[in-house]
Protein backbone atom coordinates (compact mmCIF):
# COMPACT_ATOMS: atom_id res chain seq x y z
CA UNK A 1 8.79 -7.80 -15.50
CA UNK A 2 7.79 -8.84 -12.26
CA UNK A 3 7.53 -13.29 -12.72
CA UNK A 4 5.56 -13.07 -15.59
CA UNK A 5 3.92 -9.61 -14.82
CA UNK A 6 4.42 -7.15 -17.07
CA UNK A 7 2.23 -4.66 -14.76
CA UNK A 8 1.25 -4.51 -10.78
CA UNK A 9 -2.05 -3.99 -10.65
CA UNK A 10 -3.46 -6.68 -7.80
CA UNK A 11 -1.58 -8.84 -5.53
CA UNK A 12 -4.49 -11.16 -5.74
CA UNK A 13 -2.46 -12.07 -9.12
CA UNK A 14 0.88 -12.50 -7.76
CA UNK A 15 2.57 -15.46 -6.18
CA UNK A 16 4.32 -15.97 -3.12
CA UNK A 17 7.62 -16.33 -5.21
CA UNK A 18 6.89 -12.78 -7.30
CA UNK A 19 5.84 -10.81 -3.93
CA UNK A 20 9.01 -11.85 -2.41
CA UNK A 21 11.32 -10.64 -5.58
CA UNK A 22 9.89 -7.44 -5.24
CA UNK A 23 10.72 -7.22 -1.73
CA UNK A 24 13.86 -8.95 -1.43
CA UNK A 25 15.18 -6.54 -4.12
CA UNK A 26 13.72 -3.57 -2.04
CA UNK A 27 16.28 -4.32 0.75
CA UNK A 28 19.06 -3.28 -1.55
CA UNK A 29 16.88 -0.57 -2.77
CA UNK A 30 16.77 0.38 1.29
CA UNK A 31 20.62 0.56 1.38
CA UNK A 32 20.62 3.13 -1.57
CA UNK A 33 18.50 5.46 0.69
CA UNK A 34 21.44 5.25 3.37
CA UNK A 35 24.30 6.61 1.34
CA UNK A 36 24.93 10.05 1.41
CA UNK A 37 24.60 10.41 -2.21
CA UNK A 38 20.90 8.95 -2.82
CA UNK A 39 21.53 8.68 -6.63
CA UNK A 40 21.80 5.30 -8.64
CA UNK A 41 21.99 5.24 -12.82
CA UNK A 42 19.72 2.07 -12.63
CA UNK A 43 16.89 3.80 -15.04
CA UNK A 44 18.66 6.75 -16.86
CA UNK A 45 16.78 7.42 -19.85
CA UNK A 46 13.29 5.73 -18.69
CA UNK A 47 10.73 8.00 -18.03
CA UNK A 48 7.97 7.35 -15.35
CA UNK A 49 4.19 9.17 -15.12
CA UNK A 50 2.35 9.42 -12.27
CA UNK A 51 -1.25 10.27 -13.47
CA UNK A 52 -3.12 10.77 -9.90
CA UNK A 53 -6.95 10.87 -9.60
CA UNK A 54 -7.34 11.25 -6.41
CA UNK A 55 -5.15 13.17 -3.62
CA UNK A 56 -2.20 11.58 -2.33
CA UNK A 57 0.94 12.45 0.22
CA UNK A 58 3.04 9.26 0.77
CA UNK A 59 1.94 7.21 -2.43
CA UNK A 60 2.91 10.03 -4.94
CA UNK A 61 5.67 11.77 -3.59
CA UNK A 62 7.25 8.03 -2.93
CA UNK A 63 7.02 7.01 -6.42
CA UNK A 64 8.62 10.39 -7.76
CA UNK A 65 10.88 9.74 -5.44
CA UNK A 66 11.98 6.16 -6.16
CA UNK A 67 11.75 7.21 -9.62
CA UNK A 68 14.44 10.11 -9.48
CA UNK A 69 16.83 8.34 -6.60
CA UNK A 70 16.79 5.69 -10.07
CA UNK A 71 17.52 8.61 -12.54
CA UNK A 72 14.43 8.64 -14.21
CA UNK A 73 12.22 10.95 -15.22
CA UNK A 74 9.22 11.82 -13.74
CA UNK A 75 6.05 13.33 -14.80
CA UNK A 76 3.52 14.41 -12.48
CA UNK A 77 -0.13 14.68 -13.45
CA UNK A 78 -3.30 16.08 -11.61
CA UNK A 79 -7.11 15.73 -12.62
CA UNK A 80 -7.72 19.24 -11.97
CA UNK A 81 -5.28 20.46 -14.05
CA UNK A 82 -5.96 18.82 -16.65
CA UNK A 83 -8.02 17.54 -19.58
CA UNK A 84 -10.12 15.65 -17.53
CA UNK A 85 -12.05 19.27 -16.96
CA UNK A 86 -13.12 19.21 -19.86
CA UNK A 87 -14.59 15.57 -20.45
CA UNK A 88 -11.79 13.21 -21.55
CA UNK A 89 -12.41 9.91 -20.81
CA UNK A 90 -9.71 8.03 -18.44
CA UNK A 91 -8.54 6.00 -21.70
CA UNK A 92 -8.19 8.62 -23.83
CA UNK A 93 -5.58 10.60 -21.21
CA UNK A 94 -4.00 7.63 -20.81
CA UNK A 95 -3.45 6.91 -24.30
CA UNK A 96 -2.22 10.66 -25.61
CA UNK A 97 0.33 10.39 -21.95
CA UNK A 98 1.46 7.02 -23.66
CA UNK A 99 2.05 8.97 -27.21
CA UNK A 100 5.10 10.60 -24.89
CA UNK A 101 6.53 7.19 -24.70
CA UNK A 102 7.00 6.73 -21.33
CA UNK A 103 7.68 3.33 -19.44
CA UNK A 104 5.78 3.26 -16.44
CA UNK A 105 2.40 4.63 -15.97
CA UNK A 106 1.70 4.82 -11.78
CA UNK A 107 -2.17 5.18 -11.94
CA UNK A 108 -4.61 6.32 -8.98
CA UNK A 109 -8.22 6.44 -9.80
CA UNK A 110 -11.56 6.59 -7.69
CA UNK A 111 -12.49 3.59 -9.53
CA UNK A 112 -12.02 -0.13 -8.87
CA UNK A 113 -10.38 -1.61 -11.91
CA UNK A 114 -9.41 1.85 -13.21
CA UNK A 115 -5.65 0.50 -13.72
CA UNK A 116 -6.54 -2.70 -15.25
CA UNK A 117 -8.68 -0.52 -17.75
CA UNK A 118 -5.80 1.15 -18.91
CA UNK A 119 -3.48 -1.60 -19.16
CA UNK A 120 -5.28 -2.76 -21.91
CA UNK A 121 -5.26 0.29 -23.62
CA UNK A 122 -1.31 1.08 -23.17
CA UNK A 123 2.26 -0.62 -24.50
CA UNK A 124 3.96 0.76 -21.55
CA UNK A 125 3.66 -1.22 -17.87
CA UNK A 126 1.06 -0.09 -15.37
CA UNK A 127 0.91 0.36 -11.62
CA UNK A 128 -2.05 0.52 -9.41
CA UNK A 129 -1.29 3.45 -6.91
CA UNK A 130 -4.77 2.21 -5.31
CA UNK A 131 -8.20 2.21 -7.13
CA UNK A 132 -11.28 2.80 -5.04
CA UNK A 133 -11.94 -0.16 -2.50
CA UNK A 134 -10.19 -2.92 -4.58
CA UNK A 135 -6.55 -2.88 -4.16
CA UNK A 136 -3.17 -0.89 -3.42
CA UNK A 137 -0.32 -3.38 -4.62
CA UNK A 138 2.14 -1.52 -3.11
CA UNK A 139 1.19 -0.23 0.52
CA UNK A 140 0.06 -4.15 0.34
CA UNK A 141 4.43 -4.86 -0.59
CA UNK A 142 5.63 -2.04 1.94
CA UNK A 143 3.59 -3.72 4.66
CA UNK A 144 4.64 -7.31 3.58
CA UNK A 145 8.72 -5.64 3.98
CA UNK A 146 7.99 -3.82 6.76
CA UNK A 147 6.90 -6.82 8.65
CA UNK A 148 9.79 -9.54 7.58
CA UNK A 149 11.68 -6.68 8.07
CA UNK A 150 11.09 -5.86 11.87
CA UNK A 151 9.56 -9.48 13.05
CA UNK A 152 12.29 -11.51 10.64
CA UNK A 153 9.46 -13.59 8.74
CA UNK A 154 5.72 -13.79 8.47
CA UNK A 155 6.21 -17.30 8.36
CA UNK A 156 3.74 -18.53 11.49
CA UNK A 157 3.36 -14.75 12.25
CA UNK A 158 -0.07 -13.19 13.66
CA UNK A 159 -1.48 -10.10 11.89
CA UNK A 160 -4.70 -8.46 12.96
CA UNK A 161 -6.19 -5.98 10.36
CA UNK A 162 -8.58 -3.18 12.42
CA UNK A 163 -11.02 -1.08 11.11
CA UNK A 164 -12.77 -0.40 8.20
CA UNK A 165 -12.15 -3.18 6.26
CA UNK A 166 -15.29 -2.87 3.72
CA UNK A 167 -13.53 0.02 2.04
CA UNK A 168 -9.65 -0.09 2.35
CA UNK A 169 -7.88 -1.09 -0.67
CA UNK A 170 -4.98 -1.66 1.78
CA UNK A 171 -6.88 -4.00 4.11
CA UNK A 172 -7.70 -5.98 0.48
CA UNK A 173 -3.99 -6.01 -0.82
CA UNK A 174 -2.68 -7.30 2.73
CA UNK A 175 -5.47 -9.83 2.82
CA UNK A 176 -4.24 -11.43 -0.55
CA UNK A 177 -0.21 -11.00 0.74
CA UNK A 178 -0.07 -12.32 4.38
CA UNK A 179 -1.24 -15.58 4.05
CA UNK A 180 1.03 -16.10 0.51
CA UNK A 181 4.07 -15.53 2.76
CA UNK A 182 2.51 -17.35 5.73
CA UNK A 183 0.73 -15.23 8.31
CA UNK A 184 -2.42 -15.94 9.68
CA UNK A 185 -4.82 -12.81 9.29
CA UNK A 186 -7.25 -11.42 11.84
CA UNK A 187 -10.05 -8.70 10.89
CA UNK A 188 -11.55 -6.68 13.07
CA UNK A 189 -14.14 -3.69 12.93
CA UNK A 190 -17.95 -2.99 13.05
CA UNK A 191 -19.98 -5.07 11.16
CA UNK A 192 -21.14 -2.57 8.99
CA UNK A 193 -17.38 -1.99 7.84
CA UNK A 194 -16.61 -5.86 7.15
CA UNK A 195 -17.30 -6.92 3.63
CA UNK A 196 -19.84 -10.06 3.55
CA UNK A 197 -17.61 -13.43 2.81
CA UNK A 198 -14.26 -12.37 3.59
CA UNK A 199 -13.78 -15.75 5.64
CA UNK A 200 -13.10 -17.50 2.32
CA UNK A 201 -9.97 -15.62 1.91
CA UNK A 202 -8.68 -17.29 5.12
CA UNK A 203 -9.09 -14.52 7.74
CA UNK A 204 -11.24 -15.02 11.05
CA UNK A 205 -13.24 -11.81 11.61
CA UNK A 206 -13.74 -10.30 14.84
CA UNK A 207 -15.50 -7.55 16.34
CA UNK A 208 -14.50 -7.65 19.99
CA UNK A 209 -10.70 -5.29 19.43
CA UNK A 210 -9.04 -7.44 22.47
CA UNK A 211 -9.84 -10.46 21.12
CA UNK A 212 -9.00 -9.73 17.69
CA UNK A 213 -5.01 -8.53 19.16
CA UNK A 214 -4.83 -10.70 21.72
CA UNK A 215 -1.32 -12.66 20.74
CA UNK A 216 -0.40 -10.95 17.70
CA UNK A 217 2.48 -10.03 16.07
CA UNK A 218 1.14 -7.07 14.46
CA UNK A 219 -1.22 -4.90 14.08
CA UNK A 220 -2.65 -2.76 11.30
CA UNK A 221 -5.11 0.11 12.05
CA UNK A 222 -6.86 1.18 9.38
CA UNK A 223 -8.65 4.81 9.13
CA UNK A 224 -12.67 5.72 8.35
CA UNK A 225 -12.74 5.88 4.48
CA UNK A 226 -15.17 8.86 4.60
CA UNK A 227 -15.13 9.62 0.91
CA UNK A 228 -15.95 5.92 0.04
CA UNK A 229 -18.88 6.19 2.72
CA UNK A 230 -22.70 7.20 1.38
CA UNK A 231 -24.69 6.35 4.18
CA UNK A 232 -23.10 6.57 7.90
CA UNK A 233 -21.52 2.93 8.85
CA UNK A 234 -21.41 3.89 12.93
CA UNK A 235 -22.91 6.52 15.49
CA UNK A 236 -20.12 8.48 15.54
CA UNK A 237 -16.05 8.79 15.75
CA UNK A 238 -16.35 9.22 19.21
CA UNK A 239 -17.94 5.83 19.81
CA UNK A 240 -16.12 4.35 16.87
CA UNK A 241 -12.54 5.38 18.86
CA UNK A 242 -14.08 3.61 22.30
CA UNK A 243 -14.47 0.31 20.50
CA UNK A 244 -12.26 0.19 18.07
CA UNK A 245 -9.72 2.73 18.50
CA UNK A 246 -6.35 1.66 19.93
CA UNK A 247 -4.57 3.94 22.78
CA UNK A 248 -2.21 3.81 25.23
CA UNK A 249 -4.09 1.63 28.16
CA UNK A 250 -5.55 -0.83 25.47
CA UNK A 251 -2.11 -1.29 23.81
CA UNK A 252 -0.24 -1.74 27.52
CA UNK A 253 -3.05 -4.49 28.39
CA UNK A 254 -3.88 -6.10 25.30
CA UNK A 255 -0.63 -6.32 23.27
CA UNK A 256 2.24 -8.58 23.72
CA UNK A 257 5.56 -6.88 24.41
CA UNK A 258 6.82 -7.61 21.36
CA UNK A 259 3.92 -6.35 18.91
CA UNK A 260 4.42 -3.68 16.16
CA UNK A 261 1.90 -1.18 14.75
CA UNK A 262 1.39 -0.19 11.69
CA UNK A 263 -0.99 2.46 9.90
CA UNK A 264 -1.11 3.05 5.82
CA UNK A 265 -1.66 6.64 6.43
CA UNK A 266 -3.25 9.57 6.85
CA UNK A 267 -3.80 8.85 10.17
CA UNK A 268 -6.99 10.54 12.40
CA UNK A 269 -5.36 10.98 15.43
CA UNK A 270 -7.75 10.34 18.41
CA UNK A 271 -10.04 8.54 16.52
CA UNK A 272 -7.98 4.78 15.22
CA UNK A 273 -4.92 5.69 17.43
CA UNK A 274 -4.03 7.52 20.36
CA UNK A 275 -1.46 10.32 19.66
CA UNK A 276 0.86 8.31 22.35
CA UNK A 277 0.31 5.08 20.53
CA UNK A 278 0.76 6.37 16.80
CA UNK A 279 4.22 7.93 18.30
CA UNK A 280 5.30 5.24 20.43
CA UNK A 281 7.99 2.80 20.24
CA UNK A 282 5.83 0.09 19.41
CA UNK A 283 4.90 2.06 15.97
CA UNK A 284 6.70 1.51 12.69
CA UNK A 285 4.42 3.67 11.02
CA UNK A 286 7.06 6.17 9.55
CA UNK A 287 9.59 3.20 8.34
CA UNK A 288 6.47 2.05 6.40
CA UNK A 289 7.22 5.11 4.67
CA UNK A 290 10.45 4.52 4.24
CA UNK A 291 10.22 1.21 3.20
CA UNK A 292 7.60 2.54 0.72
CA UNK A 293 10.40 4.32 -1.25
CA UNK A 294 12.63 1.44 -1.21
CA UNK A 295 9.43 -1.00 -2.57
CA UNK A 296 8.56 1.35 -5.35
CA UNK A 297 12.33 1.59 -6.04
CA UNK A 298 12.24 -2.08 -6.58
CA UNK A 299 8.81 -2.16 -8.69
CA UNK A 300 10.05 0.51 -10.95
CA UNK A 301 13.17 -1.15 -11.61
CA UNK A 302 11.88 -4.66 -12.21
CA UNK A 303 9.19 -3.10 -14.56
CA UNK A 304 11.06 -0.65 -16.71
CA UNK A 305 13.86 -2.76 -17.67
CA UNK A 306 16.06 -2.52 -15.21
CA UNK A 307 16.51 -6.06 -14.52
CA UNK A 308 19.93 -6.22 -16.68
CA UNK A 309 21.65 -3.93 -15.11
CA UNK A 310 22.70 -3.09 -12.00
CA UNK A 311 20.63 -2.69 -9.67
CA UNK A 312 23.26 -0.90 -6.90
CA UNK A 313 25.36 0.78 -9.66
């Protein structure tokens, strides 16, 4: 259990005091990664599926990961390998995967609310590995321990979110977690990427880039979510990247010296961030990954009954 969540679906549903339990126990998850021996008995005997709808890199191969650094056992499950070809419903797969008895479904569908669907169909505990444009619970955690991690709190802290906000289920999991732990949030992007009445959720929105990083503590560029998109949202990458795109010059002249970047991954180089900015020493954009194995670590743990045992064994 996470406070009184039995799944993690939506940070929108979590408070301040069950976002940071997840992350303080991540930074003794972090110090498992260190050892030499990456191997803890924490959740021998558990098993864990991860039934992906969509393609992933980082979100997938993190949980498996965090999964068998914690001695469980992992399942890994593809659409196109599967039933699904053939026209079973989303329940139904979930339901004869459950018949296995596992303890954590991880769950990424195309769908918004896709995860919540099947947590009222299942016994065992559900995570959201991102569902369409609503929510990814656990980039949303990483970024949240990324940032304490590297600017000590996000207590009075800046962030500026840039990009296509409309359909990034990061930009929405962030939104909910910054201002829980006390950061103020900025968004910035075209206004045909900003979702209508975001202000009530306490962010300013911006279009102008400089303005929208000028003084922050961070910033989070988001990438063009091109299979969310029906209709084109802007001319073009190339004047998308001149507006809103961050690179070397911009980042010299607009940032403060002691700003960090972050990026939720894949990244299109040349188009959100410069090559020289994506690689630089101001990005943290590969211990987000990191940090991603350690989070899941901890959300694993604290769902599949780990909780009474110990955790650094």
């Amino acid at each position: 259990m996470i406070g009184r969540h039995k799944h993690c679906i939506a940070l929108e549903d979590f408070s301040r005091e069950e976002i940071l339990e997840v992350i303080d126990l991540a930074v003794s998850m972090k110090e498992v990664l260190q050892r030499p021996i990456k191997k803890v008995p924490s959740l021998r005997g558990k098993m864990v599926v991860n039934l992906f709808f969509e393609a992933s890199t980082r979100t997938r191969s993190s949980f498996e990961t965090a999964a068998k650094i914690l001695s469980a056992d992992a399942l890994n499950w593809t659409s196109s390998s599967s039933s699904v070809t053939k026209g079973e419903t989303l329940v139904d797969t979930a339901k004869n995967l459950e018949a296995m008895r596992p303890d954590v479904l991880v769950i990424r569908h195309s769908a918004g609310g896709a995860p919540r669907l099947v947590a009222e169909h299942v016994g065992c505990s559900v995570v959201s590995a991102g569902d369409g444009a609503h929510e990814h619970p656990s980039q949303g955690l990483l970024d949240c321990f990324t940032l304490r991690e590297k600017l000590g709190t996000l207590e009075g802290k800046t962030v500026a979110i840039v990009g296509d906000v409309s359909h990034s289920r990061v930009a929405r999991s962030d939104l909910h977690a910054f201002p829980k732990l006390g950061a103020k949030v900025r968004l910035c992007g075209p206004p045909t990427m900003m979702p209508a009445g975001v202000e009530r959720l306490g962010a300013t929105v911006h279009t102008d880039l400089k303005e929208a990083v000028d003084g922050a503590d961070a910033v989070i560029m988001l990438r063009i979510q091109h299979e969310r998109i029906g209709d084109p949202l802007i001319p073009g990458t190339r004047e998308y990247s001149k507006v809103w795109g961050l690179n070397a010059k911009k980042a010299a002249d607009w940032l403060k010296p002691s700003c960090v970047i972050l990026h939720p991954g894949p990244i299109n180089r040349g188009v959100e961030l410069s090559p020289e900015v994506a690689d630089g020493p101001r990005s943290v954009i590969l211990d987000q990954v990191q940090n991603g194995v350690a989070v899941r670590m901890a959300i694993l743990y604290l769902l599949a009954g780990g909780a009474g045992e110990e955790a650094r064994a």
